[in-house]
Protein backbone atom coordinates (compact mmCIF):
# COMPACT_ATOMS: atom_id res chain seq x y z
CA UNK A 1 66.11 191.97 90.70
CA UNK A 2 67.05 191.52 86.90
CA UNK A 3 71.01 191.66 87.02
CA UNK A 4 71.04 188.80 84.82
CA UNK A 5 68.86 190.04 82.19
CA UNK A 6 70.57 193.14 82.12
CA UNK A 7 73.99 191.92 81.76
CA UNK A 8 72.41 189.81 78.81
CA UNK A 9 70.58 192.94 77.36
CA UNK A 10 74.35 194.45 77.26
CA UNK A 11 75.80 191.66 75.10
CA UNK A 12 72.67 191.78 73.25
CA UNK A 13 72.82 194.81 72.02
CA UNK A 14 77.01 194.46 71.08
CA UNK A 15 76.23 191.75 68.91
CA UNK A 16 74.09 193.75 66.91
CA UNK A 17 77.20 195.35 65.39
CA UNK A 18 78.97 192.12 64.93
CA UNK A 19 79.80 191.31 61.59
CA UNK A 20 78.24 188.45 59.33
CA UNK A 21 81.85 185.99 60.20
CA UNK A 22 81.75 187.10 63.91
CA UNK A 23 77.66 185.82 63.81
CA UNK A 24 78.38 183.47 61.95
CA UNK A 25 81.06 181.67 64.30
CA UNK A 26 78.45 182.59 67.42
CA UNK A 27 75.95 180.56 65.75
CA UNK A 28 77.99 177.41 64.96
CA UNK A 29 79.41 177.35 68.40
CA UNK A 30 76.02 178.12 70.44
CA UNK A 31 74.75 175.14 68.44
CA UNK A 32 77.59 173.05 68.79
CA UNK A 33 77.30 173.60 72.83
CA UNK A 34 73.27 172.95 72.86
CA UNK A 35 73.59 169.51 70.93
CA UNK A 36 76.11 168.60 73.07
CA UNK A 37 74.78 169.36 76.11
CA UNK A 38 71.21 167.86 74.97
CA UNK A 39 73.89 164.43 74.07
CA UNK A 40 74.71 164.59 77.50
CA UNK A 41 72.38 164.83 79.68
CA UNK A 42 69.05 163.83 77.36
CA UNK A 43 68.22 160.47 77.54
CA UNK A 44 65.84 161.24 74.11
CA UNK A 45 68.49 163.32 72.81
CA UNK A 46 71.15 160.30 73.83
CA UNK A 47 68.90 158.08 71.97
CA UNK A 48 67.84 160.02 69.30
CA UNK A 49 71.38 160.70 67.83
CA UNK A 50 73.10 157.28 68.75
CA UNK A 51 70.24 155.89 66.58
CA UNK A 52 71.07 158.02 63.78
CA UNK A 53 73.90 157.16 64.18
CA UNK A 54 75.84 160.23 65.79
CA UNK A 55 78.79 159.57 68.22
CA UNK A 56 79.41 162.21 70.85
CA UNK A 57 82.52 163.17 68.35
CA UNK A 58 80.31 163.76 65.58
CA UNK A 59 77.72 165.84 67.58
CA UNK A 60 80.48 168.23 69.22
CA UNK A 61 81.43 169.10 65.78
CA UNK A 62 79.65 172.00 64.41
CA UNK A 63 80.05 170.71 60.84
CA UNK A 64 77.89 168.00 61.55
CA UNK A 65 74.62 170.41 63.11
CA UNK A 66 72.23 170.43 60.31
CA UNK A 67 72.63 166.64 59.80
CA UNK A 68 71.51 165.87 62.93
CA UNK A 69 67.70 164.36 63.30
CA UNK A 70 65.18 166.78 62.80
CA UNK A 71 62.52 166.91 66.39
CA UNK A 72 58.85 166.96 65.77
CA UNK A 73 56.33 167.28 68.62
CA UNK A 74 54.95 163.71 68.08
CA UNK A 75 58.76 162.51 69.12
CA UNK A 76 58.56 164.93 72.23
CA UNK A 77 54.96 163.71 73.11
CA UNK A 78 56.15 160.27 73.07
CA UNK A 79 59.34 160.98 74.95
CA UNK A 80 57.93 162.72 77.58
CA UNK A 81 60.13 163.58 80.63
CA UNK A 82 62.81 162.00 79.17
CA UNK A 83 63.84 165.38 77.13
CA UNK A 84 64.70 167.01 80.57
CA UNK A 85 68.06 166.94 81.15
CA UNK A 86 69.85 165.24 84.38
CA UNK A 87 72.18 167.71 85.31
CA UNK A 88 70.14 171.06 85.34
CA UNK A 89 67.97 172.14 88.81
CA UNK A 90 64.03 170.81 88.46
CA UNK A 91 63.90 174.86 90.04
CA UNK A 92 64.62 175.77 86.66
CA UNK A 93 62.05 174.05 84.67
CA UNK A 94 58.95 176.41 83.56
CA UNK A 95 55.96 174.42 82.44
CA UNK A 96 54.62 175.43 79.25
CA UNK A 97 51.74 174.19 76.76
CA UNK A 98 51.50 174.75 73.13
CA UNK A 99 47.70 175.79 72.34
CA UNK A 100 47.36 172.41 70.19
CA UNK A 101 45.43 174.31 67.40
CA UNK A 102 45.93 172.35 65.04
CA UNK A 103 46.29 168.79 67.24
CA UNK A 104 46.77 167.70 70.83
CA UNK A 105 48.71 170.15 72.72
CA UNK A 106 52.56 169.69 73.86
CA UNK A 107 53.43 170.27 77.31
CA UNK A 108 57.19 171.44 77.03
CA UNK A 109 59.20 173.47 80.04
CA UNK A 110 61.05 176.71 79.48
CA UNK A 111 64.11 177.76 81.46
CA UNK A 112 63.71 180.10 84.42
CA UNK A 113 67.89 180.71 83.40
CA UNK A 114 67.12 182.07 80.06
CA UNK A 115 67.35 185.84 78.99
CA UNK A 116 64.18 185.92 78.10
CA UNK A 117 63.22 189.74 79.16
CA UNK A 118 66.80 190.99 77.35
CA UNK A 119 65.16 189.22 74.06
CA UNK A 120 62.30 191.24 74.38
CA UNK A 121 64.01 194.87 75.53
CA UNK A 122 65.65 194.24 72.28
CA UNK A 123 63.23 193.77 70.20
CA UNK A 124 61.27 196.44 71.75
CA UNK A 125 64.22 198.98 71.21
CA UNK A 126 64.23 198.41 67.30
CA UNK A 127 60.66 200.04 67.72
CA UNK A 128 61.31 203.01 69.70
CA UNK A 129 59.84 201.23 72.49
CA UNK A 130 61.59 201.82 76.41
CA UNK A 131 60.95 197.92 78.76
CA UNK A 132 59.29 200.54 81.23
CA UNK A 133 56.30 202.05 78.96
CA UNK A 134 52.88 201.23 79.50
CA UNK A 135 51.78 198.57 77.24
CA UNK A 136 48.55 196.43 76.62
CA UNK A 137 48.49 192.93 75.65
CA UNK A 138 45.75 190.67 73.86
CA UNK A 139 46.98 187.53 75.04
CA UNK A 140 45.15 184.29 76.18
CA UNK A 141 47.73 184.11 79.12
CA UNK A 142 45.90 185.49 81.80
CA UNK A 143 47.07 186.33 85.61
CA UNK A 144 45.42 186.26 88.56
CA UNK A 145 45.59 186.18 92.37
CA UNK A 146 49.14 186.48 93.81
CA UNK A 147 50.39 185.94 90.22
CA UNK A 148 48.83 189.26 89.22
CA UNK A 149 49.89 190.84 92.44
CA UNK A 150 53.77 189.59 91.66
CA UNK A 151 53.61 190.95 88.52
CA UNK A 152 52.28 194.38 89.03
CA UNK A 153 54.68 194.56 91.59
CA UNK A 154 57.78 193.81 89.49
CA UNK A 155 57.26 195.87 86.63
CA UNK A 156 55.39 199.30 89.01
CA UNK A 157 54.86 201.81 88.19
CA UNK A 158 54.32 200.61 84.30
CA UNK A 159 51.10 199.59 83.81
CA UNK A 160 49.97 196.61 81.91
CA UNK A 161 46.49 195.82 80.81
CA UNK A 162 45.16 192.70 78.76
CA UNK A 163 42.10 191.37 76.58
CA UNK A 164 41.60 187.97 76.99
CA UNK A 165 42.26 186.41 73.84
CA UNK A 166 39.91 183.50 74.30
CA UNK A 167 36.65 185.69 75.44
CA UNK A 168 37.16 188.65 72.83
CA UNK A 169 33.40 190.11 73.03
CA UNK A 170 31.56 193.40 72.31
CA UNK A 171 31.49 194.25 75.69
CA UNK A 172 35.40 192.68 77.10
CA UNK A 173 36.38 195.38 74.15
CA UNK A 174 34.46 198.13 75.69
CA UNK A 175 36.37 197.45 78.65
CA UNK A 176 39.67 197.14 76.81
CA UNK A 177 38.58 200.57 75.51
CA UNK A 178 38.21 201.82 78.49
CA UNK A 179 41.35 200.95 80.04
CA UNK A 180 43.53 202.08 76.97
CA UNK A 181 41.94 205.87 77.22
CA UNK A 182 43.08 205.85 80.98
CA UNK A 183 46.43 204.35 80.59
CA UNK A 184 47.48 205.49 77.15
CA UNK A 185 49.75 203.20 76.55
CA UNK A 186 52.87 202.82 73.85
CA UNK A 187 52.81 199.82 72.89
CA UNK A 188 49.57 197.29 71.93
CA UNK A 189 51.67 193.84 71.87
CA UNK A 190 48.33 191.50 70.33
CA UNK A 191 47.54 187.72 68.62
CA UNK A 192 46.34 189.05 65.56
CA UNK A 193 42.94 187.82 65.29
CA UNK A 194 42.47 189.78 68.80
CA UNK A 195 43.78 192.95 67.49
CA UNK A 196 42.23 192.66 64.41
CA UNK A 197 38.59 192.10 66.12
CA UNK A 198 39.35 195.29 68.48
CA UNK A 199 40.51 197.23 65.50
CA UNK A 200 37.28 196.02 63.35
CA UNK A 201 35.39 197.14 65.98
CA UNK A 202 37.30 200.52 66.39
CA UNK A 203 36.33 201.01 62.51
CA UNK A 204 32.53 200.10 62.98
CA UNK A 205 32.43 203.09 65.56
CA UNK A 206 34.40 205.43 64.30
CA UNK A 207 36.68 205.50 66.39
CA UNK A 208 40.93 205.19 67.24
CA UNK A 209 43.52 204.27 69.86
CA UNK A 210 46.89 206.37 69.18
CA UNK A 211 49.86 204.51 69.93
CA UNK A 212 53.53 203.99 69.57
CA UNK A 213 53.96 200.58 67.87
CA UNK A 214 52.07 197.32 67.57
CA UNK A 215 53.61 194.42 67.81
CA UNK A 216 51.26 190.90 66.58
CA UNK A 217 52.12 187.27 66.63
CA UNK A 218 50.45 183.47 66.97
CA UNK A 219 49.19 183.84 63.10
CA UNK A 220 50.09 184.68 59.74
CA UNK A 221 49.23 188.43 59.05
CA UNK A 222 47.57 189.38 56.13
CA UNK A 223 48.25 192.37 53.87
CA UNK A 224 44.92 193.62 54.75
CA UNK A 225 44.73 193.25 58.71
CA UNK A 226 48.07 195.08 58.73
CA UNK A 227 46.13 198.32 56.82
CA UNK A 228 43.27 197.95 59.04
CA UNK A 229 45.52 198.15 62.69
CA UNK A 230 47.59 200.76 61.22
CA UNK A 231 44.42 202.88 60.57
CA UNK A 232 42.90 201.86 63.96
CA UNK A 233 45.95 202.67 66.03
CA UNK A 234 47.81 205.03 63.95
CA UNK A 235 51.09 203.06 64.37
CA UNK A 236 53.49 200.83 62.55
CA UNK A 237 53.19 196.83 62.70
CA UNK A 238 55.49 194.63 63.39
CA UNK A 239 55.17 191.27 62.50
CA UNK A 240 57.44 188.81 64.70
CA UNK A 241 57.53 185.33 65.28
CA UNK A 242 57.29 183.86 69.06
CA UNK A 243 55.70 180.23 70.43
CA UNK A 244 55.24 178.67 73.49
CA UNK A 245 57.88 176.49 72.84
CA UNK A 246 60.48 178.99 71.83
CA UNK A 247 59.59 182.84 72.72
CA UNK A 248 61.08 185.50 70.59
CA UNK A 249 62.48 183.52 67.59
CA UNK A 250 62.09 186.44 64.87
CA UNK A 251 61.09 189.97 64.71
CA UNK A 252 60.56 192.57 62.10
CA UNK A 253 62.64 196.24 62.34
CA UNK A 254 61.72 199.54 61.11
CA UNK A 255 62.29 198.33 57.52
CA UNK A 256 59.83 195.59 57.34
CA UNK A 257 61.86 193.95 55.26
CA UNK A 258 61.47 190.73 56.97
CA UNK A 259 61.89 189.22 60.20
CA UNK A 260 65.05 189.52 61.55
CA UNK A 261 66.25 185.97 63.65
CA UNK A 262 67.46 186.86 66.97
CA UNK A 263 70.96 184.54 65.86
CA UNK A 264 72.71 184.86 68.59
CA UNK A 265 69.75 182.93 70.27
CA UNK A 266 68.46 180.93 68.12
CA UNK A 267 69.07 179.25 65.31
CA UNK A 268 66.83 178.67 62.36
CA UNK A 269 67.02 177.10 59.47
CA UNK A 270 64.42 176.32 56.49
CA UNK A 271 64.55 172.58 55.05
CA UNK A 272 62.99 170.23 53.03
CA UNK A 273 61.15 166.89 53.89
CA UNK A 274 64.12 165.35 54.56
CA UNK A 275 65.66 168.06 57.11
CA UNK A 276 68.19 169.18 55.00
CA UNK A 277 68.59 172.90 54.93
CA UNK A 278 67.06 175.08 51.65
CA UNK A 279 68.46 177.76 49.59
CA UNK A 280 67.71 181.10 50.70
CA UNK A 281 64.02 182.05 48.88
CA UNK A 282 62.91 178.84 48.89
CA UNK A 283 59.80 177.39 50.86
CA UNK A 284 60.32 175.00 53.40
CA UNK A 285 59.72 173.73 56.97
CA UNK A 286 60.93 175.98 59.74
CA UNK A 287 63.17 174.52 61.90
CA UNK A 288 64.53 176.43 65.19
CA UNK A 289 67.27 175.60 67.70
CA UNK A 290 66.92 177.53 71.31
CA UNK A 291 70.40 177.37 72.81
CA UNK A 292 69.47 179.76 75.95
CA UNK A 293 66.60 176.57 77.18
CA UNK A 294 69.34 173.64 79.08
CA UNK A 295 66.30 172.75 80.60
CA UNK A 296 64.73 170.82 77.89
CA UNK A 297 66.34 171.05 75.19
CA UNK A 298 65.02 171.70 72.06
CA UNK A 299 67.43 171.18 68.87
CA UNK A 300 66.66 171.35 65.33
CA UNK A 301 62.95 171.57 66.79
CA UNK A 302 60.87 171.19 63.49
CA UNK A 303 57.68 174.55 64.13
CA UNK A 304 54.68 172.70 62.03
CA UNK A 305 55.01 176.46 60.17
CA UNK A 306 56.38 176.96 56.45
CA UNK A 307 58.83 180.23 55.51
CA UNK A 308 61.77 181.06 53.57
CA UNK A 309 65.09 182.77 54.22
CA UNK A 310 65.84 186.36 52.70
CA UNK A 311 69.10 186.62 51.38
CA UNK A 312 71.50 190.11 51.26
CA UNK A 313 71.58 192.49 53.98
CA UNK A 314 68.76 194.61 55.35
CA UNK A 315 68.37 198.14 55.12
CA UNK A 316 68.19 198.90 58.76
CA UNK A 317 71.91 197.36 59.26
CA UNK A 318 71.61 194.29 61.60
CA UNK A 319 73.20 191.90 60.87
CA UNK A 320 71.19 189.18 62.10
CA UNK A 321 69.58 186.71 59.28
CA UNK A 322 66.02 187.59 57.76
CA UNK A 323 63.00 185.10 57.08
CA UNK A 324 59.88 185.79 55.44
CA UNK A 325 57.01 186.05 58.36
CA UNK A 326 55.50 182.89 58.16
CA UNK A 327 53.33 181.50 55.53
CA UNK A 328 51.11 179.24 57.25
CA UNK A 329 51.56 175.51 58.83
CA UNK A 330 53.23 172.60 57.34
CA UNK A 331 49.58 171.35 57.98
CA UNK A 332 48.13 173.65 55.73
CA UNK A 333 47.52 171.60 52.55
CA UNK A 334 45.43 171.42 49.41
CA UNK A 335 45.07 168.17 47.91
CA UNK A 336 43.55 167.36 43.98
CA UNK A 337 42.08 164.50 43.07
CA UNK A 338 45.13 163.46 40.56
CA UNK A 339 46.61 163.24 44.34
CA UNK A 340 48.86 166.88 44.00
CA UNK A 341 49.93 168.45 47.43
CA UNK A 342 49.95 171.91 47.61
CA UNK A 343 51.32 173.21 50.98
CA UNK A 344 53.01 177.21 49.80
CA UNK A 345 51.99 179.40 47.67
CA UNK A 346 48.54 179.99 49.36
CA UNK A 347 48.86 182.94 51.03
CA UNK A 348 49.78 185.51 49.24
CA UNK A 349 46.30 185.63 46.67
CA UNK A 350 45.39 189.39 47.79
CA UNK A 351 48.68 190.39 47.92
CA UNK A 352 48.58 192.75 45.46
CA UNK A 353 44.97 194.21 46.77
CA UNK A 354 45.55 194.97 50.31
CA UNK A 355 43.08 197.45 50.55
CA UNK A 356 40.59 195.79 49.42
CA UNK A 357 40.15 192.49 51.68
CA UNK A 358 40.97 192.11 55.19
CA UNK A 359 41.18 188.63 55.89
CA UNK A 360 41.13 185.33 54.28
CA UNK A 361 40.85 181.78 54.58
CA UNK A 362 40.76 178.34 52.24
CA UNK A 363 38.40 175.81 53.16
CA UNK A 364 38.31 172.62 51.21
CA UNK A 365 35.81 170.03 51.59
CA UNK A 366 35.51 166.32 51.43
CA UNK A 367 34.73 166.14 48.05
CA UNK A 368 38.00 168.35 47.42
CA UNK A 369 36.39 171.55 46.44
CA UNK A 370 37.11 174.74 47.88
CA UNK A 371 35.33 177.59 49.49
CA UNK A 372 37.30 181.08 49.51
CA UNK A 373 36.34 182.80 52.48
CA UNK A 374 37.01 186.18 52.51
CA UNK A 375 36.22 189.77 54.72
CA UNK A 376 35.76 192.26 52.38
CA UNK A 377 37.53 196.21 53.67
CA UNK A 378 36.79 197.85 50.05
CA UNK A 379 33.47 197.05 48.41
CA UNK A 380 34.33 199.25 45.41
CA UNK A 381 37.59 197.24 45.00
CA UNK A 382 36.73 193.90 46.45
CA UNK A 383 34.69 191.94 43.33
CA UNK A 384 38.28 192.63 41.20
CA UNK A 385 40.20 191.49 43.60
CA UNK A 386 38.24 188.39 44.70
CA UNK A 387 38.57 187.27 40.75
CA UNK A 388 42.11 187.87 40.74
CA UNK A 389 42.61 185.87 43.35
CA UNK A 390 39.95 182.76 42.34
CA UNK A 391 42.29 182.76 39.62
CA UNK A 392 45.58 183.10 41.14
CA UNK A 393 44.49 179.92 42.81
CA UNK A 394 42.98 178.40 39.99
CA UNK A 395 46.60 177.89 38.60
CA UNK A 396 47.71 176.81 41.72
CA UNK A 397 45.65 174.14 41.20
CA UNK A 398 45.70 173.24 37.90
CA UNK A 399 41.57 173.88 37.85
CA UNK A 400 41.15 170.16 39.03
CA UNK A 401 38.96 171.33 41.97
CA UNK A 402 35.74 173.82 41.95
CA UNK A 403 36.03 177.45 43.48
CA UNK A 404 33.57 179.25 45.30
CA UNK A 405 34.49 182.34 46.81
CA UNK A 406 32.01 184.03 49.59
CA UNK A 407 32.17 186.89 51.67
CA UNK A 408 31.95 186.46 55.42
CA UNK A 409 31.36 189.07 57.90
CA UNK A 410 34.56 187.52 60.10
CA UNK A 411 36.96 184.44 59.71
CA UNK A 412 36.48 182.12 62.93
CA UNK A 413 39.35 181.93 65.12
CA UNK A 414 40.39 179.74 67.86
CA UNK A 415 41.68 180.90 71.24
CA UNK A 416 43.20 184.18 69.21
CA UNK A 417 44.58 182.12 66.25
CA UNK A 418 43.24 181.39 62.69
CA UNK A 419 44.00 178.35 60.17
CA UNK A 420 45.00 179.74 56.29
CA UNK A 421 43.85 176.94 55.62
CA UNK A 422 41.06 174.27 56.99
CA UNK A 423 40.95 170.87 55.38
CA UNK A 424 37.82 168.60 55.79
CA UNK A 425 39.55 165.65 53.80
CA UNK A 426 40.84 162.84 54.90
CA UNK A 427 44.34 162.06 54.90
């Protein structure tokens, strides 16, 4: 039933001995192939570049990629249907919705065609992970009816079991609980905030789920939720990077050093306001090209989230390009009244004090002043801490604004997800 995926899985896992020039020339050519194909048989795309003035010449040469026009979801909201391109089977197209946390939400279609399941054996394999182990998922996707039947029948006799993201609750843990003692599963794959309210409640009660690996996505994880699900399900974390829009972008190995781009499927690069690509270490937009989606085509597709690239080789011995794991959403700005921006920086103020705060979250107000919320995990350590931080951010700032910090008992998330940062002013 999978032949394709497999076959895919196969040259997966060969180019992750390929060396940085053989990657490299993958890269240029998969991206050469996706803008032209988007040139094609886009209409937006069509548009888009011959108004940037791009001739089909000048897109089919890869030199030319990271000059081409940047894609934001406002663009794709206003184009619509027009994105799809002509020559590709309407069979194919997968509809898919971004959650719209932090605006409307973009309906976007995935491609039925793409390797999507090789991605993830991949991925899975760096952890010691086998496609076929029992797994649980806290995910807001949830199946049902003949869906659920489908499902269980293509993947028997693993068993998969999910939380609902969006209705995490004493008792739909219990039941989560309950489920995980029966099925023992290897593998907790989680939106943070939901792990990170199962594990919190794990803690309260004394309590632990032994596992293999956890694997967490949709939100930036913090230094202290990473201590807290280690303790809670006495496994390693791996950060990775996935969306609605583009699954399985990034992924961190054994080494967490990073999160390792799956290049050879995606391309990402990290630029500034104007598109153009960064040096490696420096802050910037993400921007991601998926060449396996001929569907709708999204090129130079600009996240809304803000990382860095790592430069040098990783310990483990992939090849494939590392970023840092994202630092929160281009969105995510601080503003002072002598009218400074600050949009990086922000989320690494208990870095050095894991241990002592779990979770944490900047909310400025109207009048520009700023409320540090914080969960404290150490009491002992947590007043130090909280001061180092105040004044880590303090010279962010220039001390134009007023701090208060204040402990919370948990930072409010939507659907699974949770802003760094929550502005009340207006733009």
């Amino acid at each position: 039933m999978m032949r394709p995926d497999l076959q895919a899985f196969r040259q997966m896992r060969e180019r992750e001995t390929a060396s940085l020039e053989q990657l490299s020339d993958i890269v240029a050519t998969a991206s050469a192939r996706i803008a032209l194909h988007a040139f094609d048989n886009s209409p937006f795309y069509r548009e888009l570049y011959s108004g940037a003035g791009f001739s089909r010449d000048d897109v089919v040469d890869a030199a030319n990629f990271s000059q081409l026009p940047v894609v934001t979801k406002d663009l794709l909201r206003s184009a619509g249907d027009a994105v799809l391109a002509q020559n590709v089977a309407p069979a194919r197209a997968l509809s898919s919705q971004t959650g719209g946390s932090t605006g409307a939400p973009l309906h976007i279609r995935n491609d039925a065609a793409a390797p999507t399941a090789a991605m993830w054996w991949r991925i899975y394999r760096w952890w010691g992970i086998h496609p076929a182990d029992d797994m649980a998922f806290i995910y807001r996707r949830v199946r049902q009816g003949k869906e659920a039947l489908l499902y269980a029948a293509q993947w028997w006799p693993s068993r998969h079991f999910l939380l609902d993201a969006r209705a995490v609750t004493e008792e739909s843990i219990q039941s989560f609980i309950a489920q995980w003692q029966r099925v023992e599963p290897r593998l907790l794959v989680a939106y943070v905030e939901g792990a990170t309210a199962v594990a919190a409640h794990l803690e309260r009660t004394n309590r632990t789920l032994a596992t293999t690996a956890v694997s967490v996505t949709a939100a930036m994880l913090q230094p202290g939720q990473r201590e807290l699900l280690e303790r809670a399900f006495g496994a390693p974390v791996f950060d990775t990077y996935r969306s609605a829009e583009i699954p399985w972008i990034a992924a961190e190995c054994s080494a967490h050093q990073g999160l390792h781009v799956a290049a050879d499927q995606r391309r990402v690069e990290i630029v500034d306001a104007t598109g153009h690509p960064l040096a490696d270490g420096v802050e910037g937009s993400v921007v991601v090209t998926d060449f396996s989606n001929e569907v709708f085509p999204l090129v130079r597709y600009e996240m809304g989230d803000r990382s860095r690239t790592i430069e040098g080789a990783c310990a483990c011995g992939l090849a494939f390009p590392r970023i840092d794991p994202v630092q929160g959403r281009v969105a995510d700005i601080i503003r002072t009244p002598s009218g400074k921006q600050i949009t990086g920086g922000l989320s690494g103020l208990f870095l050095e004090s894991p241990g002592a705060i779990r979770q944490m979250q900047i909310v400025q107000h109207a009048d520009l002043s700023i409320t540090l919320r914080y969960v404290v995990a150490n009491p002992d350590a947590s007043g130090e801490a909280v001061a180092l931080a105040v004044d880590k951010l303090r010279r962010i700032l220039g001390a134009e604004v007023p701090i208060t910090p204040v402990a919370v008992e948990s930072i409010e998330s939507a659907a699974g997800k949770a802003r760094l940062v929550i502005s009340e002013v207006r733009s």
